[in-house]
Protein backbone atom coordinates (compact mmCIF):
# COMPACT_ATOMS: atom_id res chain seq x y z
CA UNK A 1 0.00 0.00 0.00
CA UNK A 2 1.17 3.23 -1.02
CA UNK A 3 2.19 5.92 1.77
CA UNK A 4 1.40 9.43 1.63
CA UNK A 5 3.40 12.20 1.80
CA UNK A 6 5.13 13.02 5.23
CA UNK A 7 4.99 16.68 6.62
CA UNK A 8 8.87 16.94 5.97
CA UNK A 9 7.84 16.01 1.91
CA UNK A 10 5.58 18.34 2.00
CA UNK A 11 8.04 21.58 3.53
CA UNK A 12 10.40 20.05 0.98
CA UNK A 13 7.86 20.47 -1.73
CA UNK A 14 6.84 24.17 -0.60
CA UNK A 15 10.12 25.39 -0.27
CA UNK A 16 11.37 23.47 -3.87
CA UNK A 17 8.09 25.79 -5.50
CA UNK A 18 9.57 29.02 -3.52
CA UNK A 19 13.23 28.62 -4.51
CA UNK A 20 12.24 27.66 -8.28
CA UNK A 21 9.92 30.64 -8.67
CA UNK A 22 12.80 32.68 -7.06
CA UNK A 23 15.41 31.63 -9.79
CA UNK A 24 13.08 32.04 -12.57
CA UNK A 25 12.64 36.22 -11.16
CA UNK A 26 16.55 36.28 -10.58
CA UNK A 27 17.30 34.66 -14.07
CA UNK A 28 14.52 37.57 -15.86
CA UNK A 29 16.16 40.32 -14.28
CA UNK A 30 19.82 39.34 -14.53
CA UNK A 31 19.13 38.29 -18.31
CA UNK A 32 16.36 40.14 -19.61
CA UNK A 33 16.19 43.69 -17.40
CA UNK A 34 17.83 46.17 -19.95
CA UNK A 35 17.47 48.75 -16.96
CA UNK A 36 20.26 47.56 -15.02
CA UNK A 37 23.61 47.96 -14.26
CA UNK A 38 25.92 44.97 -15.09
CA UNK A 39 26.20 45.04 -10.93
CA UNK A 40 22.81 44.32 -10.21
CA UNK A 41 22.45 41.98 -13.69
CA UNK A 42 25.47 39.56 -11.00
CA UNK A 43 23.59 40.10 -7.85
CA UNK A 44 20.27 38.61 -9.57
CA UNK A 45 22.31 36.01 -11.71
CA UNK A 46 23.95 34.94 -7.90
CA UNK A 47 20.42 34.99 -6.64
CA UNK A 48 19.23 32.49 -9.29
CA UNK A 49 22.10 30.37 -8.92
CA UNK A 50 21.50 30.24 -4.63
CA UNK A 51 17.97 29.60 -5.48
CA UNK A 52 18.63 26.59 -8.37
CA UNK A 53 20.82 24.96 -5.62
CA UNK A 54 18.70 24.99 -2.57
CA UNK A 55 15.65 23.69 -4.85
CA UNK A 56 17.91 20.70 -5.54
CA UNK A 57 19.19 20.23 -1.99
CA UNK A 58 15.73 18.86 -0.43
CA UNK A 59 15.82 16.18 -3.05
CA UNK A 60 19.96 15.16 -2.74
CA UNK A 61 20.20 16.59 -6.35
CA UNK A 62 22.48 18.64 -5.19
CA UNK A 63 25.63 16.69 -4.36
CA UNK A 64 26.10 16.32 -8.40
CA UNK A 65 27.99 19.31 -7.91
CA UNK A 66 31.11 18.87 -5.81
CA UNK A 67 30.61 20.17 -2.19
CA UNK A 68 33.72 22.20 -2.52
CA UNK A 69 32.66 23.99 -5.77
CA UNK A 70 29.59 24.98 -4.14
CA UNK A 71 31.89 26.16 -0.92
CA UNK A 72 34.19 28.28 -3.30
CA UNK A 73 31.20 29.65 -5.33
CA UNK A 74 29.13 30.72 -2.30
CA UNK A 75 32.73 32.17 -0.36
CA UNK A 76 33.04 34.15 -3.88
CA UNK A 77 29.67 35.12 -3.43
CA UNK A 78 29.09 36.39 0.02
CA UNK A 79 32.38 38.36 -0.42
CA UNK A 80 30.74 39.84 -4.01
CA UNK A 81 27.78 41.82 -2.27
CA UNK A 82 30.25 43.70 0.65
CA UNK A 83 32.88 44.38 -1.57
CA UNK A 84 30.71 45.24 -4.77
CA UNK A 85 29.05 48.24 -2.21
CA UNK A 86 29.41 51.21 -4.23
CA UNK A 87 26.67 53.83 -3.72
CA UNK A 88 26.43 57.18 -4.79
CA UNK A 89 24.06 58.72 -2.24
CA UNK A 90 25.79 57.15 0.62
CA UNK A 91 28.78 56.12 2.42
CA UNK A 92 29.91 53.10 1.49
CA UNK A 93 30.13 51.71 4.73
CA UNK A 94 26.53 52.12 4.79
CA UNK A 95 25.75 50.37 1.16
CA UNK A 96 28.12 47.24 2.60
CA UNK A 97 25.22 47.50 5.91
CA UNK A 98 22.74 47.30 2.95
CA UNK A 99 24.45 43.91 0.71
CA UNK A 100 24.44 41.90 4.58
CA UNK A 101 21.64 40.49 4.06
CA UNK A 102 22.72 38.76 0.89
CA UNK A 103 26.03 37.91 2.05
CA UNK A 104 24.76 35.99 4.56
CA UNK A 105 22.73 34.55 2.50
CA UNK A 106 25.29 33.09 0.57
CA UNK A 107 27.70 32.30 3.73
CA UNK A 108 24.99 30.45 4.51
CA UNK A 109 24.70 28.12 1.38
CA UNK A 110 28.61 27.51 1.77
CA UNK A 111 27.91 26.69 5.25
CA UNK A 112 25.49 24.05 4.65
CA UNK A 113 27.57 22.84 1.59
CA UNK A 114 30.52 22.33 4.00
CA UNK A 115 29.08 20.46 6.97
CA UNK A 116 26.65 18.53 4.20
CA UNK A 117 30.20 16.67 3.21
CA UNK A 118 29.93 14.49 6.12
CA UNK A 119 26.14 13.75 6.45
CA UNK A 120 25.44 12.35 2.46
CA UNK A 121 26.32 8.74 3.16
CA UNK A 122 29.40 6.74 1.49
CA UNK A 123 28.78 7.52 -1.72
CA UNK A 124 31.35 7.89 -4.73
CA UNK A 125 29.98 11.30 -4.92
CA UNK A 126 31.21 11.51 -1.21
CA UNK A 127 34.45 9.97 -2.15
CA UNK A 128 35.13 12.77 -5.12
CA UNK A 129 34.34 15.48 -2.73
CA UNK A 130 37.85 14.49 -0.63
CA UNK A 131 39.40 12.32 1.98
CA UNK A 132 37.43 10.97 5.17
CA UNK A 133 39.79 13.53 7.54
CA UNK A 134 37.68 16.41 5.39
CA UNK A 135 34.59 15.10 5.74
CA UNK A 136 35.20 14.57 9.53
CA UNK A 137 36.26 17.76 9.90
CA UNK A 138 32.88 19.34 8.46
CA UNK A 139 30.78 16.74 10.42
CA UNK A 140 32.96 18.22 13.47
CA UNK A 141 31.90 21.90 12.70
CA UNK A 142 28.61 21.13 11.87
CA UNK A 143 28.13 19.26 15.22
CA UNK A 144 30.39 21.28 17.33
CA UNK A 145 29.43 24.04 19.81
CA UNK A 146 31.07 26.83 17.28
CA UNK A 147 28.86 24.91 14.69
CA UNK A 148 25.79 25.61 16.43
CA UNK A 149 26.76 29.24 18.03
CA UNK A 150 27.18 29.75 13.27
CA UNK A 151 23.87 28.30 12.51
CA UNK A 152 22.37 30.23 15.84
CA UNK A 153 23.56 33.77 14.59
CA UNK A 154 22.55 32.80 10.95
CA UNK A 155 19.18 32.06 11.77
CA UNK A 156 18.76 34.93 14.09
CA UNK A 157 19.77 37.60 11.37
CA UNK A 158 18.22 36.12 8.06
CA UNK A 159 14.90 35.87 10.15
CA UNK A 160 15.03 39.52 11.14
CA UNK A 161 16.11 40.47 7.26
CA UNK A 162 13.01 38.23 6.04
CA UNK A 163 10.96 39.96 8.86
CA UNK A 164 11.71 43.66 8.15
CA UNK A 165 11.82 42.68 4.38
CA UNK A 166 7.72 40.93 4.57
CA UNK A 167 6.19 43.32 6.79
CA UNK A 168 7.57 46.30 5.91
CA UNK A 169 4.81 47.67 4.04
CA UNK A 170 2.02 46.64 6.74
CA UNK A 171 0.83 50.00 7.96
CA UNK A 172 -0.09 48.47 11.17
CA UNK A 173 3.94 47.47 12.06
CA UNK A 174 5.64 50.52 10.40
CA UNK A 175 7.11 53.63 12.16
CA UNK A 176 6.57 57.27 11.03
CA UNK A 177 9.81 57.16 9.48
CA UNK A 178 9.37 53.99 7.52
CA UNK A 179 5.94 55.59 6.33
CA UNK A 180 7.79 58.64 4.90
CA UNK A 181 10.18 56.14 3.00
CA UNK A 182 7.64 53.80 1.25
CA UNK A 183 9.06 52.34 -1.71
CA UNK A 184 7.68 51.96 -5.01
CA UNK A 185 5.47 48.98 -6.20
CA UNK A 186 9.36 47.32 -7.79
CA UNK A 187 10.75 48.11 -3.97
CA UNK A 188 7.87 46.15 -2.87
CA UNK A 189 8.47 43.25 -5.64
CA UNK A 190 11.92 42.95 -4.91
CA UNK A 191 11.71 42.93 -0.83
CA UNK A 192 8.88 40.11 -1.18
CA UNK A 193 11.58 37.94 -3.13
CA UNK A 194 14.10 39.19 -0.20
CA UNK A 195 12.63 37.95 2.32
CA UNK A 196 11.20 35.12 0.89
CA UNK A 197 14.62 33.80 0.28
CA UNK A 198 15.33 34.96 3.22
CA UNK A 199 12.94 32.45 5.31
CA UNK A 200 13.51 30.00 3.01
CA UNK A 201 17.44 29.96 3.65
CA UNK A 202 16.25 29.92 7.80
CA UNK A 203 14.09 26.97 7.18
CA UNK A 204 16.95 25.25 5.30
CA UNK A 205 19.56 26.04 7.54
CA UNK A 206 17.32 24.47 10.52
CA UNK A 207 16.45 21.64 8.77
CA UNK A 208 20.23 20.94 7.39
CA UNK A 209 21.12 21.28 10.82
């Protein structure tokens, strides 16, 4: 007799619709906005590719892709958005304040792409990624008190990014000032698909963990 679906399926299948609908919007701006700069056309491109991989990861689709390429690409990520902070209008300590958020986003994906070396199985995809002192290494961070004290302030300040990012707009939850900086319907577009990714990458990061 066939078994249904178990609640963890279903999260799995929530979250694979919510990261696929997020890589489709980060592959249409990056590709086919004509109204951005070649900056932003990276940071959506980056977005897609974050999205792509933690569709795949519910599923184990992911380890086709060599842990440590996914570590490098998501270390050369999260140091893109900082580093890349160039604003006119501000300082640009201030724009690197503003690219956090999507840094640790992507510290996050390398995070879970490290410790996830030592929890697939013994696979010859495990065997490619490197030798068993690697993958015990990862499964020690991962497990380890500094492991949880990185997965503890991850959590912490993607939930408060996906917070301020969803209920921004809610009239009932804003300040004065906040009111007198609405943003315009794209503002509002974009920080739905910030902080969607932005609970989404909690939710991961929990259940990885």
């Amino acid at each position: 007799m066939r078994q249904g679906m178990s609640p963890s399926d279903i999260v799995y299948c929530l979250l694979t619709g919510l990261f696929v609908a997020a890589a489709v919007h980060g592959l249409r701006r990056g590709l086919l906005s004509g109204r951005t700069g070649w900056r932003a056309r990276v940071d959506h491109l980056l977005h897609a590719a974050m999205a792509l991989v933690m569709a795949a990861m519910p599923w184990g689709l992911a380890q086709a892709v060599p842990a440590a390429a996914q570590m490098g690409f998501f270390a050369a990520a999260a140091l893109w958005f900082p580093l890349t902070a160039v604003r006119r209008q501000e300082s640009v300590l201030r724009a690197q304040v503003r690219r956090l958020p999507q840094a640790a986003g992507m510290a996050a994906m390398g995070w879970m792409a490290w410790t996830s070396r030592s929890t697939a199985g013994p696979s010859h995809e495990n065997l490619a990624d490197g030798p068993a002192p690697a993958r015990h290494l990862a499964h020690s961070a991962g497990d380890s008190a500094i492991g949880d004290v990185v997965v503890t302030m991850l959590v912490l300040y993607l939930l408060g990014c996906a917070l301020q990012s969803l209920t921004r707009e809610m009239p009932a939850l804003r300040s004065t000032a906040d009111r007198r900086d609405a943003g315009t319907e794209r503002d509002l577009y974009g920080r739905f698909w910030d902080g969607s990714m932005a609970l989404g990458t909690v939710i991961m990061l929990l259940m990885h963990h």
